[in-house]
N, C-alpha and C. Protein backbone atom coordinates (compact mmCIF):
# COMPACT_ATOMS: atom_id res chain seq x y z
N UNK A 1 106.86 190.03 16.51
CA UNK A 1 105.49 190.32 16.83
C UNK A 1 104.95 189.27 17.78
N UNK A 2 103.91 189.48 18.59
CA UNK A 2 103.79 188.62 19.60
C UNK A 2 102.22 188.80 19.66
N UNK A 3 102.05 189.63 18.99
CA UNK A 3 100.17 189.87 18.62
C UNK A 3 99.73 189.37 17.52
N UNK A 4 98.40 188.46 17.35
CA UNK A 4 98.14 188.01 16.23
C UNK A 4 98.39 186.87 16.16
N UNK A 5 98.10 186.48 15.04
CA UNK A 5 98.79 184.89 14.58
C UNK A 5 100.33 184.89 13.56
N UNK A 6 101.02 186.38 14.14
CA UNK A 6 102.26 186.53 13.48
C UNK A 6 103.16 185.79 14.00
N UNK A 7 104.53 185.03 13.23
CA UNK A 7 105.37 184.55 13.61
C UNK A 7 105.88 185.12 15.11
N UNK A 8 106.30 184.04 15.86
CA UNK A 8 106.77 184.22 17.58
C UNK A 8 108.38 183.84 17.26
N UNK A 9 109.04 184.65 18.36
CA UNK A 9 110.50 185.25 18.26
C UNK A 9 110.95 183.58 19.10
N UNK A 10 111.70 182.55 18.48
CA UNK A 10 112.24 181.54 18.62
C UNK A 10 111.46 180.33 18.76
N UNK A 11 110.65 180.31 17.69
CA UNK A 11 109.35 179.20 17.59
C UNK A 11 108.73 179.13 16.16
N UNK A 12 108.29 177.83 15.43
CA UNK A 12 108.03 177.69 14.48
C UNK A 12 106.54 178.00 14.56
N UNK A 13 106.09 179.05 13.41
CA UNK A 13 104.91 179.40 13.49
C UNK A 13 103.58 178.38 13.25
N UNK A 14 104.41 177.44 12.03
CA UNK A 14 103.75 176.02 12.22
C UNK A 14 102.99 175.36 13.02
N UNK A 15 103.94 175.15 14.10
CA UNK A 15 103.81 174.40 15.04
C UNK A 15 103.16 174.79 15.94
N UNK A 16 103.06 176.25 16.45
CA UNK A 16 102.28 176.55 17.21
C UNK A 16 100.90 177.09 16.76
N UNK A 17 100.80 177.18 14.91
CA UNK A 17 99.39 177.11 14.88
C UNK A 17 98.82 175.30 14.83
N UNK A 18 99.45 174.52 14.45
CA UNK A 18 98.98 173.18 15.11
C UNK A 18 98.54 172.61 16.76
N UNK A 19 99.22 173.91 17.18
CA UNK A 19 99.23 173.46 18.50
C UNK A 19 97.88 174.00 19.37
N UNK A 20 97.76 175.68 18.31
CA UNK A 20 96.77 176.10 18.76
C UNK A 20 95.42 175.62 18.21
N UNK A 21 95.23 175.12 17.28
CA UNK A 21 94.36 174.29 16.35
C UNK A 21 93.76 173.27 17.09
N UNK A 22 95.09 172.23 17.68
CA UNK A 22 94.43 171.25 18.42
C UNK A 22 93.78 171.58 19.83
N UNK A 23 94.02 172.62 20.83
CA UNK A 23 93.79 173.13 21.69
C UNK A 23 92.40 173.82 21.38
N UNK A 24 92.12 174.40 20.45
CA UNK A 24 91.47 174.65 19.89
C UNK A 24 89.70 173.56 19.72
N UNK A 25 90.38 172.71 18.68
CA UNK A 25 89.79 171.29 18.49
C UNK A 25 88.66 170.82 19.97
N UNK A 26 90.14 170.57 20.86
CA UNK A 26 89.74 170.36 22.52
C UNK A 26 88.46 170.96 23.33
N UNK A 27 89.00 172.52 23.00
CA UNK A 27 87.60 173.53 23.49
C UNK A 27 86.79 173.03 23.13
N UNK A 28 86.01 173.24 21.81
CA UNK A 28 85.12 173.15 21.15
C UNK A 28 84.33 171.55 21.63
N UNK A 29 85.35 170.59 22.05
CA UNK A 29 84.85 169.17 22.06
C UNK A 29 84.30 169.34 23.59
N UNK A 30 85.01 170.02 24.78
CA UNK A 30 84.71 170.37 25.94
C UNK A 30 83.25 170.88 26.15
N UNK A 31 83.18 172.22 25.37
CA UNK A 31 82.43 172.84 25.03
C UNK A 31 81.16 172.91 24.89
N UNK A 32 80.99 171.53 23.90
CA UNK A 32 79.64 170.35 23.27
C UNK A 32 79.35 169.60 24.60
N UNK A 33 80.53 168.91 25.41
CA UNK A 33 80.22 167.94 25.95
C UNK A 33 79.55 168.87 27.44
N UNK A 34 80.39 169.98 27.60
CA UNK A 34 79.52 170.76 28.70
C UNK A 34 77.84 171.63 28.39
N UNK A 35 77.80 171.47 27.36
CA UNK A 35 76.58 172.51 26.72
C UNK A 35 75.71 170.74 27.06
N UNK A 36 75.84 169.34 26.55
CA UNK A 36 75.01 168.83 26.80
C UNK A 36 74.52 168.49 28.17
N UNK A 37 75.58 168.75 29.22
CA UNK A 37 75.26 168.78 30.53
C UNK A 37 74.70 169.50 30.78
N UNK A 38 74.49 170.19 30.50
CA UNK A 38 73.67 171.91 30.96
C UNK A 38 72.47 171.75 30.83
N UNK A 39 72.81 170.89 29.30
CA UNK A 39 70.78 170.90 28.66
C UNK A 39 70.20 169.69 29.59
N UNK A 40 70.86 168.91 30.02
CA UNK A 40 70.30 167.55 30.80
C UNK A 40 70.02 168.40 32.25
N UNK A 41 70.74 169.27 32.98
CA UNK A 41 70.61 169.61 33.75
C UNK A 41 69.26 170.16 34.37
N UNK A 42 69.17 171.07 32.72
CA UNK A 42 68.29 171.87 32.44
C UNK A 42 66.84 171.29 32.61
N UNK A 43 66.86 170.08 31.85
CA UNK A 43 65.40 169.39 31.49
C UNK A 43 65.49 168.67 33.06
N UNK A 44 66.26 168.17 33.65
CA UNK A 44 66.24 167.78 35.16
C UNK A 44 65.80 168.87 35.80
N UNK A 45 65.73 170.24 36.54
CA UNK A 45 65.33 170.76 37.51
C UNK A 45 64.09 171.09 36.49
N UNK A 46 63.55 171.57 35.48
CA UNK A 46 62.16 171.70 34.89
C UNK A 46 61.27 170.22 35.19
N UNK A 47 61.64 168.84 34.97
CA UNK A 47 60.93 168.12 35.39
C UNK A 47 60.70 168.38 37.36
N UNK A 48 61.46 168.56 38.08
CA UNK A 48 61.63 168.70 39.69
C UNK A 48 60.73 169.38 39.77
N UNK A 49 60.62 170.57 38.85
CA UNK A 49 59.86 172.26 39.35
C UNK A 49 58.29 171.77 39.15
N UNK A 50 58.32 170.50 38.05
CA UNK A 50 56.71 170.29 37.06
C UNK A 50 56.04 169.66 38.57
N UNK A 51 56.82 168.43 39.05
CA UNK A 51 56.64 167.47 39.79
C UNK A 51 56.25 168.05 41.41
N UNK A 52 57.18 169.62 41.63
CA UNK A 52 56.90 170.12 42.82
C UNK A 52 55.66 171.08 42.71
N UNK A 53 55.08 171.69 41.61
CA UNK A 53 54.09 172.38 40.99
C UNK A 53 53.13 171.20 41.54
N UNK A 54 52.83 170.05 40.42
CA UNK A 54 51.75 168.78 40.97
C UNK A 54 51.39 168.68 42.56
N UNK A 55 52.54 168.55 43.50
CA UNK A 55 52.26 167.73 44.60
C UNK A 55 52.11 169.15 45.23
N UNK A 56 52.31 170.48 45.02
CA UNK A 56 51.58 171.52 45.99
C UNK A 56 49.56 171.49 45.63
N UNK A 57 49.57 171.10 44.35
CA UNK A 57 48.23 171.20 44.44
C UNK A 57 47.30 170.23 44.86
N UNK A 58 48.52 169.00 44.61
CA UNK A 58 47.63 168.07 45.40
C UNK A 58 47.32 168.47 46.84
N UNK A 59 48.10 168.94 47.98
CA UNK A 59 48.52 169.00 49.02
C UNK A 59 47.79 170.28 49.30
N UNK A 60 47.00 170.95 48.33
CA UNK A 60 46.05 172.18 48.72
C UNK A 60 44.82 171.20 48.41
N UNK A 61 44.54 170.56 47.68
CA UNK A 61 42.95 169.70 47.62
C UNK A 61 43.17 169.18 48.86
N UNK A 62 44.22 168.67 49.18
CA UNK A 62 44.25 167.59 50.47
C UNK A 62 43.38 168.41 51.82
N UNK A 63 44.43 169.84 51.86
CA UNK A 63 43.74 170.41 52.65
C UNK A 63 42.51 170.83 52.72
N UNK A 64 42.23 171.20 51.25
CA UNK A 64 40.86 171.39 51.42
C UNK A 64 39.78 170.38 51.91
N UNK A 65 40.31 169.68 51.55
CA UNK A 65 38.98 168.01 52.05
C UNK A 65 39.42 167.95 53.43
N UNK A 66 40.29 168.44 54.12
CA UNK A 66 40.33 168.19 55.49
C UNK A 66 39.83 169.14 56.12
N UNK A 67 39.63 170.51 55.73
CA UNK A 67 38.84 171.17 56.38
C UNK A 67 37.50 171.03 56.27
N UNK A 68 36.66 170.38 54.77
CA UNK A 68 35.63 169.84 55.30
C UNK A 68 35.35 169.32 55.68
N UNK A 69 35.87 168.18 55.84
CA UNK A 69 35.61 166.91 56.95
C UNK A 69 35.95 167.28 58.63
N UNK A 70 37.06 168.40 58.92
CA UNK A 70 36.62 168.91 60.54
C UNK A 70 35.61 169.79 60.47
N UNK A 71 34.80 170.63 59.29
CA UNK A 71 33.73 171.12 59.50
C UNK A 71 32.23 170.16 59.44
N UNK A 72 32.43 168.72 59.05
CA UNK A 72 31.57 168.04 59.33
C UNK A 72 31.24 167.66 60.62
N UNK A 73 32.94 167.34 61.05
CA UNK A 73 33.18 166.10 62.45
C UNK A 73 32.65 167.26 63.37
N UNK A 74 32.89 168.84 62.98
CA UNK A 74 32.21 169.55 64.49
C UNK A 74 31.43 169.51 64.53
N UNK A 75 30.21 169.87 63.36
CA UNK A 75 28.96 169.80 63.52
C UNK A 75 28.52 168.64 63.87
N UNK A 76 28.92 167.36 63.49
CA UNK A 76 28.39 166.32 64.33
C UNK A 76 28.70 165.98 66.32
N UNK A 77 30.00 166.32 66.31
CA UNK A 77 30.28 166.55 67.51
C UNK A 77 29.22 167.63 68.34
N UNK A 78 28.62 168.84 67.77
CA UNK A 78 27.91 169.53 67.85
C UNK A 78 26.58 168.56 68.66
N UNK A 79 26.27 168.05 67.50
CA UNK A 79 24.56 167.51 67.39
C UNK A 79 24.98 166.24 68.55
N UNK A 80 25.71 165.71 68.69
CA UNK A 80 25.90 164.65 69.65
C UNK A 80 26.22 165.27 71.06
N UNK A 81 26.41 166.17 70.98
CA UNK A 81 26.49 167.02 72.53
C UNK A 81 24.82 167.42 73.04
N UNK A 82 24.61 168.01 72.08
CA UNK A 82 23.12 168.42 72.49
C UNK A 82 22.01 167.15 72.11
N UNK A 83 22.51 166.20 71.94
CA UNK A 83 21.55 164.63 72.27
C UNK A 83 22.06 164.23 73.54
N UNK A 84 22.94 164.77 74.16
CA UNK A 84 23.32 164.08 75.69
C UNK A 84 23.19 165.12 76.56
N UNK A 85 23.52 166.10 75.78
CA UNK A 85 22.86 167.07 76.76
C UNK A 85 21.49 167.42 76.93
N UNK A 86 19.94 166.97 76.43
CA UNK A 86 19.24 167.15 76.50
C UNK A 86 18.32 165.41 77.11
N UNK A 87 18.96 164.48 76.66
CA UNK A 87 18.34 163.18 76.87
C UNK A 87 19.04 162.28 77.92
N UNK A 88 20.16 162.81 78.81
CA UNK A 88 21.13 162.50 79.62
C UNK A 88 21.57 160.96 78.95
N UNK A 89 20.91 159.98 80.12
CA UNK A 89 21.56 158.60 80.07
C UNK A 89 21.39 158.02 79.25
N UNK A 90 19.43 158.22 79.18
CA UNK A 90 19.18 157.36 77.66
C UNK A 90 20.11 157.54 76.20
N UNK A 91 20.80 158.70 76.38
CA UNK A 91 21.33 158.72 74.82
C UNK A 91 22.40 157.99 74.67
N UNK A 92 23.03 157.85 75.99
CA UNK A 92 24.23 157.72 76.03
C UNK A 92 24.11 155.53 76.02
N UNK A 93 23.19 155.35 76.59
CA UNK A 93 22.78 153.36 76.21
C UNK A 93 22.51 153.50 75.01
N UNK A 94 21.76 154.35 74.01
CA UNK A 94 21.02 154.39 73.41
C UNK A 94 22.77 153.83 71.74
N UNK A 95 23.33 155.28 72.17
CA UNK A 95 24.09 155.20 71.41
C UNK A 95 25.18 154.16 71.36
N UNK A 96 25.52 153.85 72.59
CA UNK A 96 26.80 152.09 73.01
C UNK A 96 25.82 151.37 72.60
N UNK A 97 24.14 151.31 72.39
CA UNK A 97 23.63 150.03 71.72
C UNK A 97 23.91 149.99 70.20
N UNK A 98 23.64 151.16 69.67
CA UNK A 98 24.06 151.42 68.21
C UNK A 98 25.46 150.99 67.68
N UNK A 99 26.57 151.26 68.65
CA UNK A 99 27.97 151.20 68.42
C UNK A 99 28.02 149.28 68.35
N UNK A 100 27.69 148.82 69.53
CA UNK A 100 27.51 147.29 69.09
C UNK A 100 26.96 146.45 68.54
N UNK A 101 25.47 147.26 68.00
CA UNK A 101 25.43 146.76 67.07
C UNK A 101 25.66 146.48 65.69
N UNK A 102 26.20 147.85 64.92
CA UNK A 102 27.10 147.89 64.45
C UNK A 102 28.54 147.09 64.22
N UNK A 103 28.74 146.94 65.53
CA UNK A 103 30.47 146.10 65.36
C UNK A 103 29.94 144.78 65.25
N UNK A 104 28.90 143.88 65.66
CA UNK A 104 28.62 142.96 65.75
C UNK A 104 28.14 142.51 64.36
N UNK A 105 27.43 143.22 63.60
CA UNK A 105 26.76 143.34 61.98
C UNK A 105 28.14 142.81 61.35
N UNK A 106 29.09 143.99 61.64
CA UNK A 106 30.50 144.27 60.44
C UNK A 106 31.22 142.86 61.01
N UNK A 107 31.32 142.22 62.16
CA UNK A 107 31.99 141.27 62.36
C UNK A 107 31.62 139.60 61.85
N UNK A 108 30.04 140.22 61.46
CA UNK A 108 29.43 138.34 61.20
C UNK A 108 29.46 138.68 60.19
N UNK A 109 28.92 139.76 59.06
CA UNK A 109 29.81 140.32 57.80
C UNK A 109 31.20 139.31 57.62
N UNK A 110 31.97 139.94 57.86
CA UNK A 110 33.27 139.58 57.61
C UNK A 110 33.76 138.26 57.68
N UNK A 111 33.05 137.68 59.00
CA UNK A 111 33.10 136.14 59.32
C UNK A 111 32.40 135.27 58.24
N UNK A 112 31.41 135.84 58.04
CA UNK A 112 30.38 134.82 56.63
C UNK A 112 31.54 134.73 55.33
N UNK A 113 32.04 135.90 54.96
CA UNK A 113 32.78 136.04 53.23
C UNK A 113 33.93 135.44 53.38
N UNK A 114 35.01 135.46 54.73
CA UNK A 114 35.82 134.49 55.23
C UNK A 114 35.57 132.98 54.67
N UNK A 115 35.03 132.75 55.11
CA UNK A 115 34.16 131.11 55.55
C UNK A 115 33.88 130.69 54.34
């Protein structure tokens, strides 16, 4: 007989259920040690998926604050066109006086807390 776990034609049946036992044994140890790779695997791309979930939503707030801030910067770009376009030169001293004075404020600022 050659089906089953019946004796095999020039082989001790013994021996080859020891043999299949330990082969056996082997699987099973394979088996465990591949099932825990799987599960590590597993909990690895679920943390990736959590982490790529997070940074799309960050990266949609992001955008969103950047489209309000170019819907600010136009409207100001806006309002600063039609101050030069209506007040020509004066706006335009008016505003390089503002700009330096400004830089000049933030620079003795900075120089005083230095010091």
């Amino acid at each position: 007989n050659f089906r089953g776990n019946g004796p095999k034609a020039g082989g001790s049946s013994a021996a080859d259920s020891a043999a299949a036992d330990a082969i056996e044994k082997q699987n099973d140890a394979l088996i465990g040690t591949l099932q825990n790779k799987v599960d590590a695997l597993k909990s690895i791309t679920i943390s990736i998926n959590n982490e790529v979930n997070e940074q799309n939503k960050e990266l949609d707030q992001m955008q969103t604050g950047m489209g309000t801030a170019g819907g600010l910067f136009d409207r100001t770009l806006k309002g600063v066109n039609t101050m030069f376009g209506s007040h020509g030169n004066q706006s335009i001293l008016l505003m390089a006086g503002i700009v330096v004075t400004a830089f000049l404020l933030i620079w003795l600022l900075v120089r005083t807390r230095v010091a």
